[in-house]
N, C-alpha and C. Protein backbone atom coordinates (compact mmCIF):
# COMPACT_ATOMS: atom_id res chain seq x y z
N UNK A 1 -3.93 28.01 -28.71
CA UNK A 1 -3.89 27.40 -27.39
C UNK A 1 -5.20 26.62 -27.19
N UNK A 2 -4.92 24.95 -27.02
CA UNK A 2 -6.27 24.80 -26.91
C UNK A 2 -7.02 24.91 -25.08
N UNK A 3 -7.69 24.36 -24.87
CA UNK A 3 -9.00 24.39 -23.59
C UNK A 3 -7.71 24.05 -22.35
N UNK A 4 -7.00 23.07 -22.26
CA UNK A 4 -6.20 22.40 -21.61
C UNK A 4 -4.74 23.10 -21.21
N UNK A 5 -4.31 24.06 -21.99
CA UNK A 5 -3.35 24.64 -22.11
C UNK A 5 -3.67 26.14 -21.24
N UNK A 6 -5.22 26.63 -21.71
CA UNK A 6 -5.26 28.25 -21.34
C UNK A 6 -5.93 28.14 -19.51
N UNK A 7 -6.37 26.56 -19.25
CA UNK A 7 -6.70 26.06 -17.74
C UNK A 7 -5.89 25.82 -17.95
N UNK A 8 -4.28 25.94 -17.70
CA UNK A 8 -3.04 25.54 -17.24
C UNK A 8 -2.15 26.93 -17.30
N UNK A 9 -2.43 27.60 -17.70
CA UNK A 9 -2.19 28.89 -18.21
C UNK A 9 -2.92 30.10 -16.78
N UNK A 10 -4.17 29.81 -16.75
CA UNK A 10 -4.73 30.34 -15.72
C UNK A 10 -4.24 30.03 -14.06
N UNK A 11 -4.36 28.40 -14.11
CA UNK A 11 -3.70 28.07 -13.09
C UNK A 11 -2.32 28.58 -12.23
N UNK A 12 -1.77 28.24 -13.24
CA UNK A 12 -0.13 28.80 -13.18
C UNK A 12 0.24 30.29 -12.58
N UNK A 13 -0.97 31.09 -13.55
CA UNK A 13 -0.72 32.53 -13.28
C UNK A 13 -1.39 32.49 -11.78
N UNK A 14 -2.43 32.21 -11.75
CA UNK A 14 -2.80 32.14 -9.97
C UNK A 14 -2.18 31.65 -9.02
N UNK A 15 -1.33 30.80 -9.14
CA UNK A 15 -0.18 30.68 -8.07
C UNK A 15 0.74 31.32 -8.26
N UNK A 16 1.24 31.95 -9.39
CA UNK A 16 2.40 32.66 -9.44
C UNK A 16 2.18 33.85 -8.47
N UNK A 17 1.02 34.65 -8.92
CA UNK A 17 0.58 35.54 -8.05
C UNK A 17 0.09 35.38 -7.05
N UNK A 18 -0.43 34.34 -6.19
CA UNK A 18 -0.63 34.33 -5.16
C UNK A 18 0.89 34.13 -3.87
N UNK A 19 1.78 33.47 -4.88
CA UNK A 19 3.17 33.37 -4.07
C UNK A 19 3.62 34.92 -4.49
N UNK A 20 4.08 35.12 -5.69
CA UNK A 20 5.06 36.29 -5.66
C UNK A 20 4.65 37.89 -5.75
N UNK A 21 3.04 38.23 -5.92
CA UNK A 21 3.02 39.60 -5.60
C UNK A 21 2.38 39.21 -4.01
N UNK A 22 2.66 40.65 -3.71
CA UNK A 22 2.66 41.55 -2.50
C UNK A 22 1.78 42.01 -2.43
N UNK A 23 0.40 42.23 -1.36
CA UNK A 23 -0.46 42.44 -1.45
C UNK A 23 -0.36 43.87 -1.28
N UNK A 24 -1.16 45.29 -1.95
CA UNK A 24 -1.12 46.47 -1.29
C UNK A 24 -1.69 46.87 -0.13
N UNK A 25 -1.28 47.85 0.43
CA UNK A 25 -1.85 47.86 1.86
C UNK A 25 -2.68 47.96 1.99
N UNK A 26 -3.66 48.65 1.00
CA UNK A 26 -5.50 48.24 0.47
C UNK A 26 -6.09 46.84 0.77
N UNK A 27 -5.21 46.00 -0.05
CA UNK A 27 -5.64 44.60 0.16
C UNK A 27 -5.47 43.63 1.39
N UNK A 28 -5.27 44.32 2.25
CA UNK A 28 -4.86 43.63 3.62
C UNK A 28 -6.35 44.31 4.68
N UNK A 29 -7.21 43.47 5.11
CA UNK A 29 -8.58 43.86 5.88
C UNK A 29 -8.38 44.58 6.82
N UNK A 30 -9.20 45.53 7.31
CA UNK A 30 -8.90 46.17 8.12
C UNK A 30 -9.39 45.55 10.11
N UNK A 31 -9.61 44.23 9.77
CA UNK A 31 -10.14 43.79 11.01
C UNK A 31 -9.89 42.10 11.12
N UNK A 32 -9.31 41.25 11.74
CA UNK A 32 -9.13 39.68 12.07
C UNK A 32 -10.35 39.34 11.72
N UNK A 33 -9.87 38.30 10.62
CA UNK A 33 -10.72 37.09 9.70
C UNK A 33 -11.27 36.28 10.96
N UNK A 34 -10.65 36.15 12.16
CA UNK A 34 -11.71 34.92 12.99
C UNK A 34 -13.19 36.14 13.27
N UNK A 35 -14.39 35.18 13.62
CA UNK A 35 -15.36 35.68 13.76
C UNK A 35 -15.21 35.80 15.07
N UNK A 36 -15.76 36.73 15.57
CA UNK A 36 -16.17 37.75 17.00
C UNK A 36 -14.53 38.25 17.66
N UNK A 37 -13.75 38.47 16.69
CA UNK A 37 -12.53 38.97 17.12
C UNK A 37 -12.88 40.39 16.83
N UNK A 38 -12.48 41.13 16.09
CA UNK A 38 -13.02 42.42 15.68
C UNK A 38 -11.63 43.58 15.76
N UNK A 39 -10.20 42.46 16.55
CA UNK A 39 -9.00 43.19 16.48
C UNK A 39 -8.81 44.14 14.75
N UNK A 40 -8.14 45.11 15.28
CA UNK A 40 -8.06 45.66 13.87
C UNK A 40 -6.26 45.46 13.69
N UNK A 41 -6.53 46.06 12.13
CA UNK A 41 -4.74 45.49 11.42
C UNK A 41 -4.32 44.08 11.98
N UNK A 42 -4.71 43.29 11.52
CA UNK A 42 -4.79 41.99 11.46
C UNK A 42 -3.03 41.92 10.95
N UNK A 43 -1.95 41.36 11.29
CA UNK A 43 -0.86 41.34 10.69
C UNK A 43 0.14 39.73 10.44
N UNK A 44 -0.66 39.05 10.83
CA UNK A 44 -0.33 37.51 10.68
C UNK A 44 -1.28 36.71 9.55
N UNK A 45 -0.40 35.98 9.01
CA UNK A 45 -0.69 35.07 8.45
C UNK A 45 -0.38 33.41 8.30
N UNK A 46 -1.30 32.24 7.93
CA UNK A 46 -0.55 31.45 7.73
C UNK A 46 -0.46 30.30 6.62
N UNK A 47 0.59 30.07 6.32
CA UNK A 47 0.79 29.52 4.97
C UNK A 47 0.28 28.27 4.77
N UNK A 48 0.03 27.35 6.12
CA UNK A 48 -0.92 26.10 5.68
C UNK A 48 -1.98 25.67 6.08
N UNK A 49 -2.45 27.36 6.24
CA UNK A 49 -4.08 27.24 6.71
C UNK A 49 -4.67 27.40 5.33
N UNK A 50 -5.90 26.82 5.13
CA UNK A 50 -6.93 27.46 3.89
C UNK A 50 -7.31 28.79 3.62
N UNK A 51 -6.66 29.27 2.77
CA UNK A 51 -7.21 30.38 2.23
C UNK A 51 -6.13 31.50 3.22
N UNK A 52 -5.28 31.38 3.78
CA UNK A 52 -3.99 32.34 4.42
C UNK A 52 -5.04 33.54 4.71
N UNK A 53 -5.96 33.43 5.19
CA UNK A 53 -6.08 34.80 6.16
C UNK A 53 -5.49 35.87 7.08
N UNK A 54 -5.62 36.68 7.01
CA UNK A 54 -5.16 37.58 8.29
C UNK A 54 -5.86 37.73 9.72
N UNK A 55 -5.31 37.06 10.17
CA UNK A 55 -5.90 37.57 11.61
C UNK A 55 -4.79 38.10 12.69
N UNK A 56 -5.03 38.02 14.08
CA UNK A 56 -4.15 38.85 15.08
C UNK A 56 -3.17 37.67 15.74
N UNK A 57 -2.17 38.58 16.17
CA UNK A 57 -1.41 37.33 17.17
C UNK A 57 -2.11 36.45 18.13
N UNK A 58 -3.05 36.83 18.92
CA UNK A 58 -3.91 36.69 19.48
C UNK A 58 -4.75 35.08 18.68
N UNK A 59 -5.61 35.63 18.28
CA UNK A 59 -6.69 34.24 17.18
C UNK A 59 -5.29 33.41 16.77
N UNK A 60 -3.99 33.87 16.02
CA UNK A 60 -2.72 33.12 15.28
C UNK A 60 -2.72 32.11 16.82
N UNK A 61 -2.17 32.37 18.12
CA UNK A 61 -2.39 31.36 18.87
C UNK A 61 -3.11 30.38 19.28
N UNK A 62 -3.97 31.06 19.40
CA UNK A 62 -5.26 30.49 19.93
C UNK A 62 -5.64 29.26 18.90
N UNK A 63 -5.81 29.65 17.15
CA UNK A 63 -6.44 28.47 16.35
C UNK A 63 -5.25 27.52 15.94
N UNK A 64 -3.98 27.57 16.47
CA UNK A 64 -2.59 26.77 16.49
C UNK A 64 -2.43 26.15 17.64
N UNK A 65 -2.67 25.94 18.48
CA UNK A 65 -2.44 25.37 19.77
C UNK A 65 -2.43 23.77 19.53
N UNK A 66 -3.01 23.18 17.90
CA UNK A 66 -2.74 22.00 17.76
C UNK A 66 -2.27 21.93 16.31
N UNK A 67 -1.73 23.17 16.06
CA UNK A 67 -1.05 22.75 14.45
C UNK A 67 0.10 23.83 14.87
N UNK A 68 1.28 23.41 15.94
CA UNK A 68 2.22 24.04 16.22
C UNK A 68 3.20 23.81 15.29
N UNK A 69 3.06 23.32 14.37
CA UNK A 69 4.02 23.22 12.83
C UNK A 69 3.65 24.33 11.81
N UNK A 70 2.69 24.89 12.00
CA UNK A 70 2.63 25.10 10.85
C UNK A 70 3.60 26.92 10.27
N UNK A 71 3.57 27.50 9.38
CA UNK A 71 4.45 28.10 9.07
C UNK A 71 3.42 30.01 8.93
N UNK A 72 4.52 30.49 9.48
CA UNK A 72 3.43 31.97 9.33
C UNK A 72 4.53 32.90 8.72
N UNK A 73 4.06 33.96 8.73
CA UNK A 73 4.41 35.24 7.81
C UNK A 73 4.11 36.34 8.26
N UNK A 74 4.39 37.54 8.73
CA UNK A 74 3.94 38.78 9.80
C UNK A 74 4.47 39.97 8.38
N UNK A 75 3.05 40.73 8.23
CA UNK A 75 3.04 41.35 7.53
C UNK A 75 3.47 43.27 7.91
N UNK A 76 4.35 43.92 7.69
CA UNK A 76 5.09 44.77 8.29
C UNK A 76 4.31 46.13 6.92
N UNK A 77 3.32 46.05 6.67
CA UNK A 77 3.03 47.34 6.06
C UNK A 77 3.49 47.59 4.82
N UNK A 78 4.75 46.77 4.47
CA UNK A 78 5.15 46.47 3.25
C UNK A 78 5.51 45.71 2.47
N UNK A 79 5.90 44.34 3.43
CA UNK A 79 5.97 43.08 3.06
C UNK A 79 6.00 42.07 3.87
N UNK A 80 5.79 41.22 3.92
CA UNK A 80 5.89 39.82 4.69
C UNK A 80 7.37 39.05 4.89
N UNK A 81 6.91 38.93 6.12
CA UNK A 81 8.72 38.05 6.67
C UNK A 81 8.23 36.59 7.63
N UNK A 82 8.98 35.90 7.55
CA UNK A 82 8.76 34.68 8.08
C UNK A 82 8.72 35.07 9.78
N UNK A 83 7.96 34.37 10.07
CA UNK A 83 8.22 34.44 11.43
C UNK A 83 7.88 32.96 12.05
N UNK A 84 7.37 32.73 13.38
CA UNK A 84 7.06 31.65 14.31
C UNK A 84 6.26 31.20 15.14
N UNK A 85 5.14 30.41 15.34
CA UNK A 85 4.88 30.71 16.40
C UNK A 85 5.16 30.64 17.70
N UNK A 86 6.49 30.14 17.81
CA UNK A 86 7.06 29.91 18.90
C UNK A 86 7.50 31.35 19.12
N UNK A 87 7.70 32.66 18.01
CA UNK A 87 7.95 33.98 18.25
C UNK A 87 6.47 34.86 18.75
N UNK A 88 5.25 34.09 18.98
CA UNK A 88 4.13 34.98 19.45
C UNK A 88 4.00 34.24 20.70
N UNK A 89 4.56 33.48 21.31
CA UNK A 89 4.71 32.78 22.79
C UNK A 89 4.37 31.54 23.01
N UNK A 90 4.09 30.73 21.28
CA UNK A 90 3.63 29.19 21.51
C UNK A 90 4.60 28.52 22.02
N UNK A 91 4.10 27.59 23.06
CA UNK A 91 4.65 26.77 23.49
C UNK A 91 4.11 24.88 23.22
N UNK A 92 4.77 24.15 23.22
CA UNK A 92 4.08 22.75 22.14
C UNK A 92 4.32 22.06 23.94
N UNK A 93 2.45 21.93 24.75
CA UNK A 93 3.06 20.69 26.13
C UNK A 93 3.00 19.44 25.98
N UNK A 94 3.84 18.79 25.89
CA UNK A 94 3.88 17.22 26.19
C UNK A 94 3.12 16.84 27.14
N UNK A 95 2.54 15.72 27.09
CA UNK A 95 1.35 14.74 28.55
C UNK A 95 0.17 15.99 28.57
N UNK A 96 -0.70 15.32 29.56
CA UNK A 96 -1.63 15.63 29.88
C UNK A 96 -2.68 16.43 28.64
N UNK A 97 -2.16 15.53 27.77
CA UNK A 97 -3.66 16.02 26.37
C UNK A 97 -3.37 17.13 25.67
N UNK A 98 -2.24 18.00 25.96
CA UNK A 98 -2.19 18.96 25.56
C UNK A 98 -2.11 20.38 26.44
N UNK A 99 -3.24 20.18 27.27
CA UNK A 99 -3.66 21.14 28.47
C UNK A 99 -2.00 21.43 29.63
N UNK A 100 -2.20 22.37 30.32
CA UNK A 100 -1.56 22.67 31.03
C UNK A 100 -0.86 21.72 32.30
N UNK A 101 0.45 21.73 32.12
CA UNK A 101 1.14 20.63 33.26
C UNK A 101 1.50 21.68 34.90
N UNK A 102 1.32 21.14 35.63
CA UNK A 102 1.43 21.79 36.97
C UNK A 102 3.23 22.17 37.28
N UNK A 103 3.83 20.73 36.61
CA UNK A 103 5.58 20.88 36.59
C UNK A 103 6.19 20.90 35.92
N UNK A 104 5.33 21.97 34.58
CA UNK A 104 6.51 21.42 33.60
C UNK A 104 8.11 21.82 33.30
N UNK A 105 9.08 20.86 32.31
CA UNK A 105 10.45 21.02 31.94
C UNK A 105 10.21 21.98 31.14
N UNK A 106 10.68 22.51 30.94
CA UNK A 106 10.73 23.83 29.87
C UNK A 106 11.98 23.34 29.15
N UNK A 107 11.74 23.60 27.66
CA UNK A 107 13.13 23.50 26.81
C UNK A 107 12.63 24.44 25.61
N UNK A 108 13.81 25.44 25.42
CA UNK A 108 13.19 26.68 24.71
C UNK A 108 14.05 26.33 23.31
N UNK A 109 14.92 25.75 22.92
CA UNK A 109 15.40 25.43 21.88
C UNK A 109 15.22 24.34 20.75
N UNK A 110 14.30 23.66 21.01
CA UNK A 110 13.95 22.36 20.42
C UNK A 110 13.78 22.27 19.00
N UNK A 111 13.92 21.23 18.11
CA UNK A 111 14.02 21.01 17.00
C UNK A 111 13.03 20.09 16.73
N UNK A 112 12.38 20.81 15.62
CA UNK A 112 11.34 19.25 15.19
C UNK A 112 11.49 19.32 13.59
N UNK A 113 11.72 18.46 12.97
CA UNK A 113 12.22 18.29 11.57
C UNK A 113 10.84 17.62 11.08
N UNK A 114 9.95 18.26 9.75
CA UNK A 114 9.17 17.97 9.02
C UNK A 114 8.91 18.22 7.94
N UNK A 115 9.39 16.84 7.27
CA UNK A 115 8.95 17.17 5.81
C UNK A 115 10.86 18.34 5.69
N UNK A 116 10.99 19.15 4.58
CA UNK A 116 12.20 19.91 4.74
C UNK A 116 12.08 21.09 5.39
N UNK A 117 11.46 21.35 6.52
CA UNK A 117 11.56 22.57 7.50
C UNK A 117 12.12 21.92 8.37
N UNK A 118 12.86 22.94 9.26
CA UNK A 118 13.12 22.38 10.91
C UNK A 118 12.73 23.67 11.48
N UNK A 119 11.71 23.42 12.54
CA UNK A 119 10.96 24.04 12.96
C UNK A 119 11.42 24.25 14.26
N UNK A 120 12.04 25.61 14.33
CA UNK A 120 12.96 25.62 16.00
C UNK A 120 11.06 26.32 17.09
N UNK A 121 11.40 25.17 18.17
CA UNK A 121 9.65 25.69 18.99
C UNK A 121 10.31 25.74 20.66
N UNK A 122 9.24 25.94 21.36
CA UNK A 122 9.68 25.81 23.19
C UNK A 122 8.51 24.97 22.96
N UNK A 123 9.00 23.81 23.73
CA UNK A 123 7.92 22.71 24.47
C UNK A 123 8.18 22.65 26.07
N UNK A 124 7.18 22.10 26.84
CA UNK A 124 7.09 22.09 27.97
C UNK A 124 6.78 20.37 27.91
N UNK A 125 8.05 19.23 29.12
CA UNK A 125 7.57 18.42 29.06
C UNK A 125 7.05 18.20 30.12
N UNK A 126 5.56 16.86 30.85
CA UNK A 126 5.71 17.09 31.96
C UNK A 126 6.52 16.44 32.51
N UNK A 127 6.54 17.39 34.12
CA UNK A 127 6.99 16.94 34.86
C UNK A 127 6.92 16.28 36.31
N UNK A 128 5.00 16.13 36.22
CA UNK A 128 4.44 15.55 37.50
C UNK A 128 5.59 13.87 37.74
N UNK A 129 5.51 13.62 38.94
CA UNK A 129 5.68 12.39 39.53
C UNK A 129 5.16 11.11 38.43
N UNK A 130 5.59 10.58 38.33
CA UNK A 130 5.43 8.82 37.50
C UNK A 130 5.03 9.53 35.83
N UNK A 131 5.73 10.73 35.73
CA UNK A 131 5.42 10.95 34.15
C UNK A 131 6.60 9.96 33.49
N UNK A 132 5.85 9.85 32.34
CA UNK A 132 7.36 8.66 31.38
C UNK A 132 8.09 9.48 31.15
N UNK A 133 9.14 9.07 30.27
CA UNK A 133 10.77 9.22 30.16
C UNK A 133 10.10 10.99 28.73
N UNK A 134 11.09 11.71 28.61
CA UNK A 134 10.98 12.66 27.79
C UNK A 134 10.82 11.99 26.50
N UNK A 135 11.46 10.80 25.99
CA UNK A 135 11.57 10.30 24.86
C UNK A 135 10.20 9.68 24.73
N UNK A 136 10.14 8.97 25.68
CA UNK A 136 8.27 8.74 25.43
C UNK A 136 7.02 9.84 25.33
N UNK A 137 7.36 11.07 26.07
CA UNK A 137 6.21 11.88 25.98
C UNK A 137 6.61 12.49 24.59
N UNK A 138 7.82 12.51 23.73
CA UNK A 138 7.56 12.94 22.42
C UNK A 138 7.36 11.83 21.37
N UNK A 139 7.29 10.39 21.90
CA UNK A 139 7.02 9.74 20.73
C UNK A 139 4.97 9.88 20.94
N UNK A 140 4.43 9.68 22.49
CA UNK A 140 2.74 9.78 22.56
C UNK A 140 2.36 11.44 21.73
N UNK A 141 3.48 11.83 21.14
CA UNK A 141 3.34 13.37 20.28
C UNK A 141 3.18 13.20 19.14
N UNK A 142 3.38 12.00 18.42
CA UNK A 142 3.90 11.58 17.36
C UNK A 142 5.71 12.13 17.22
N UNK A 143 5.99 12.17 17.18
CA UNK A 143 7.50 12.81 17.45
C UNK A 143 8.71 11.90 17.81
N UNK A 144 9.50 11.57 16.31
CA UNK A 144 10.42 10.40 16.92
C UNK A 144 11.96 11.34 17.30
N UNK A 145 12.37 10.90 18.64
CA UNK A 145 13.25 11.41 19.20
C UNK A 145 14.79 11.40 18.77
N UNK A 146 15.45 12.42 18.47
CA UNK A 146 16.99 11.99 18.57
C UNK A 146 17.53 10.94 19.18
N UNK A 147 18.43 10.60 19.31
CA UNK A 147 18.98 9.51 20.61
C UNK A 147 19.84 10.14 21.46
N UNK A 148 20.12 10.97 21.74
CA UNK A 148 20.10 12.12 22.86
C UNK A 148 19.49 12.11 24.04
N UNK A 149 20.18 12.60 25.52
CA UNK A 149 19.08 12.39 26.43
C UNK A 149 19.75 13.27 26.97
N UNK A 150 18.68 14.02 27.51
CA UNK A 150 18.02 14.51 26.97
C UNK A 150 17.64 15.38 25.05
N UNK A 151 16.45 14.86 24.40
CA UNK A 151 16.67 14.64 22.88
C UNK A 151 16.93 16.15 23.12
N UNK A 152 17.20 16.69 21.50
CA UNK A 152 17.33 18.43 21.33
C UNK A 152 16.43 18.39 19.85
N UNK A 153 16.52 17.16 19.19
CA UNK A 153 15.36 17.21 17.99
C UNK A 153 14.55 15.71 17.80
N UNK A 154 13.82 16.18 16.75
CA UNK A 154 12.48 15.05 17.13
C UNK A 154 12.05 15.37 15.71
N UNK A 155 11.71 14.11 14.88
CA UNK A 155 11.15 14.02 13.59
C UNK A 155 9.92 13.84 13.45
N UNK A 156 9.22 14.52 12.75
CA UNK A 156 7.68 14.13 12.94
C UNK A 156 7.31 12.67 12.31
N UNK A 157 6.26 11.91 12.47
CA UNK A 157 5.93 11.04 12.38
C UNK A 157 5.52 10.93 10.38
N UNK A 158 5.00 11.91 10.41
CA UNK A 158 4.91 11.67 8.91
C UNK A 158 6.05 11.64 7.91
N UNK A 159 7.09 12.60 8.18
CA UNK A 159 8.51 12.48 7.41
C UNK A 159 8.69 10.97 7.70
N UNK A 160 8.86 9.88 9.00
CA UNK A 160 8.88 8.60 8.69
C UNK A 160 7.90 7.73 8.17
N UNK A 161 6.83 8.40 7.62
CA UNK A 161 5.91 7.41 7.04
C UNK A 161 5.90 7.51 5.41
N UNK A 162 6.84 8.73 5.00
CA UNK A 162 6.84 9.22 3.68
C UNK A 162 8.41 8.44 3.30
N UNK A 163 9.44 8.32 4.09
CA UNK A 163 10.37 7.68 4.08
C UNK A 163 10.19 5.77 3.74
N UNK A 164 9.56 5.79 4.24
CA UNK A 164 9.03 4.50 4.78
C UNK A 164 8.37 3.77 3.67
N UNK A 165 7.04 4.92 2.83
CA UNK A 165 6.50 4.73 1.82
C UNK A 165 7.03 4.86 0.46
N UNK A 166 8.14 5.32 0.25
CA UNK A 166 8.85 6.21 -0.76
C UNK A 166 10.20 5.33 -1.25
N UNK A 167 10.40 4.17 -0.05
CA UNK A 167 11.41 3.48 -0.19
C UNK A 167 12.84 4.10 -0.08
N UNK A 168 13.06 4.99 0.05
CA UNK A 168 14.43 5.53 0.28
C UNK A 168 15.26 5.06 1.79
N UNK A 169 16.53 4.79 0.94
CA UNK A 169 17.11 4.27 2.06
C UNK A 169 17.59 4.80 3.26
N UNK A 170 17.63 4.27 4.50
CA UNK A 170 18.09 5.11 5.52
C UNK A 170 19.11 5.83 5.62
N UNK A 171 20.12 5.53 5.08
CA UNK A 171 21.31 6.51 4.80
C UNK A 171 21.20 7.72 4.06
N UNK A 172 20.20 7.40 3.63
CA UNK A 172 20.03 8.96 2.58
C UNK A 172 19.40 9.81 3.52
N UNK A 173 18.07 9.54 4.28
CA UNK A 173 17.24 10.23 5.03
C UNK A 173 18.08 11.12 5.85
N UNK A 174 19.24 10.37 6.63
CA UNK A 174 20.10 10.71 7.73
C UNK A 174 21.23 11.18 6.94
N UNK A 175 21.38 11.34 6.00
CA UNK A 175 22.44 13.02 5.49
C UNK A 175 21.65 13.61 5.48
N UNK A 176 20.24 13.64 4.58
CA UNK A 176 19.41 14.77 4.86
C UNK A 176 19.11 15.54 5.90
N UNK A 177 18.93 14.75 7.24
CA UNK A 177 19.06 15.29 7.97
C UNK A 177 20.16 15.66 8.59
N UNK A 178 21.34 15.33 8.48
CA UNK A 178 22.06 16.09 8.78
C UNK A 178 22.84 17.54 8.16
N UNK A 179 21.99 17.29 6.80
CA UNK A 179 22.28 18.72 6.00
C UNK A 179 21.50 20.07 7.00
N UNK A 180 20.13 19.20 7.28
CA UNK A 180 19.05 20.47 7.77
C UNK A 180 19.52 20.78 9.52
N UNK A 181 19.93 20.09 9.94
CA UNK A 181 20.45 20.78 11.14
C UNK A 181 22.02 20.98 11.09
């Protein structure tokens, strides 16, 4: 085996094992990876943060409040199961920056398609006086809307820029998506 083969060899085995064993219950910290948390049994994780730490539902909200895509894993003492954060109480608000709306629409079923996940979340749109149309507060999201009105799903902006870049034709994109919902 030469130099090139046994660094490909190593590689390989480190992702194999980092996806397919199971950590023992040894190997799981006994306290949340964020600093000055100090929660103990840390039982969340997430898959497209650096380095998938464990920390608490708690910090899992709190350092997501602007990566409401991303994908977690709740560790049960013996193995890991997918979960959401829309299942620890995230909610994704439309307008006002992010921050809290005084009126908002609530829609607890929503669909946002990225990349091949569809990511079922609750968003809040607002709903102060002279707010724009729902379809506009999810495109200022990056978020291109069904044609639905009120929408029920919304594509992220990068699946159309990878479409876009990749050359594939629109007909293909749109079975795809209609395979995933």
């Amino acid at each position: 085996m030469d130099g090139g083969q046994k660094t490909r060899a190593v590689i390989f085995k480190a992702i194999r094992d980092s996806e397919a064993e199971r950590p023992k219950y040894s190997d799981i910290p006994a306290l949340c990876a964020t600093p000055q948390c100090g929660r103990q049994n840390p039982e969340l994780r997430c898959l497209d943060c650096f380095q998938a730490q464990f920390i608490c539902p708690g910090c899992m909200f709190t350092t997501h409040q602007h990566n409401p895509l991303h994908q977690i894993e709740w560790w049960d003492n013996k193995q890991f199961s997918k979960t959401s954060l829309q299942s620890i109480g995230m909610r994704i608000q439309l307008g006002h920056n992010g921050g809290t709306c005084p009126k908002p629409i609530e829609h607890e079923n929503f669909r946002i398609i990225d990349g091949a996940t569809v990511h079922k979340v609750s968003l809040d749109y607002c709903g102060c006086p002279g707010a724009p149309s729902r379809g506009a507060q999810l495109l200022a999201a990056r978020l291109y809307p069904q044609h639905r009105d009120p929408p029920q799903i919304a594509v992220a902006f990068q699946m159309a820029y990878a479409r876009d870049s990749s050359g594939t034709a629109g007909s293909t994109i749109a079975r795809h998506l209609q395979r995933l919902t």
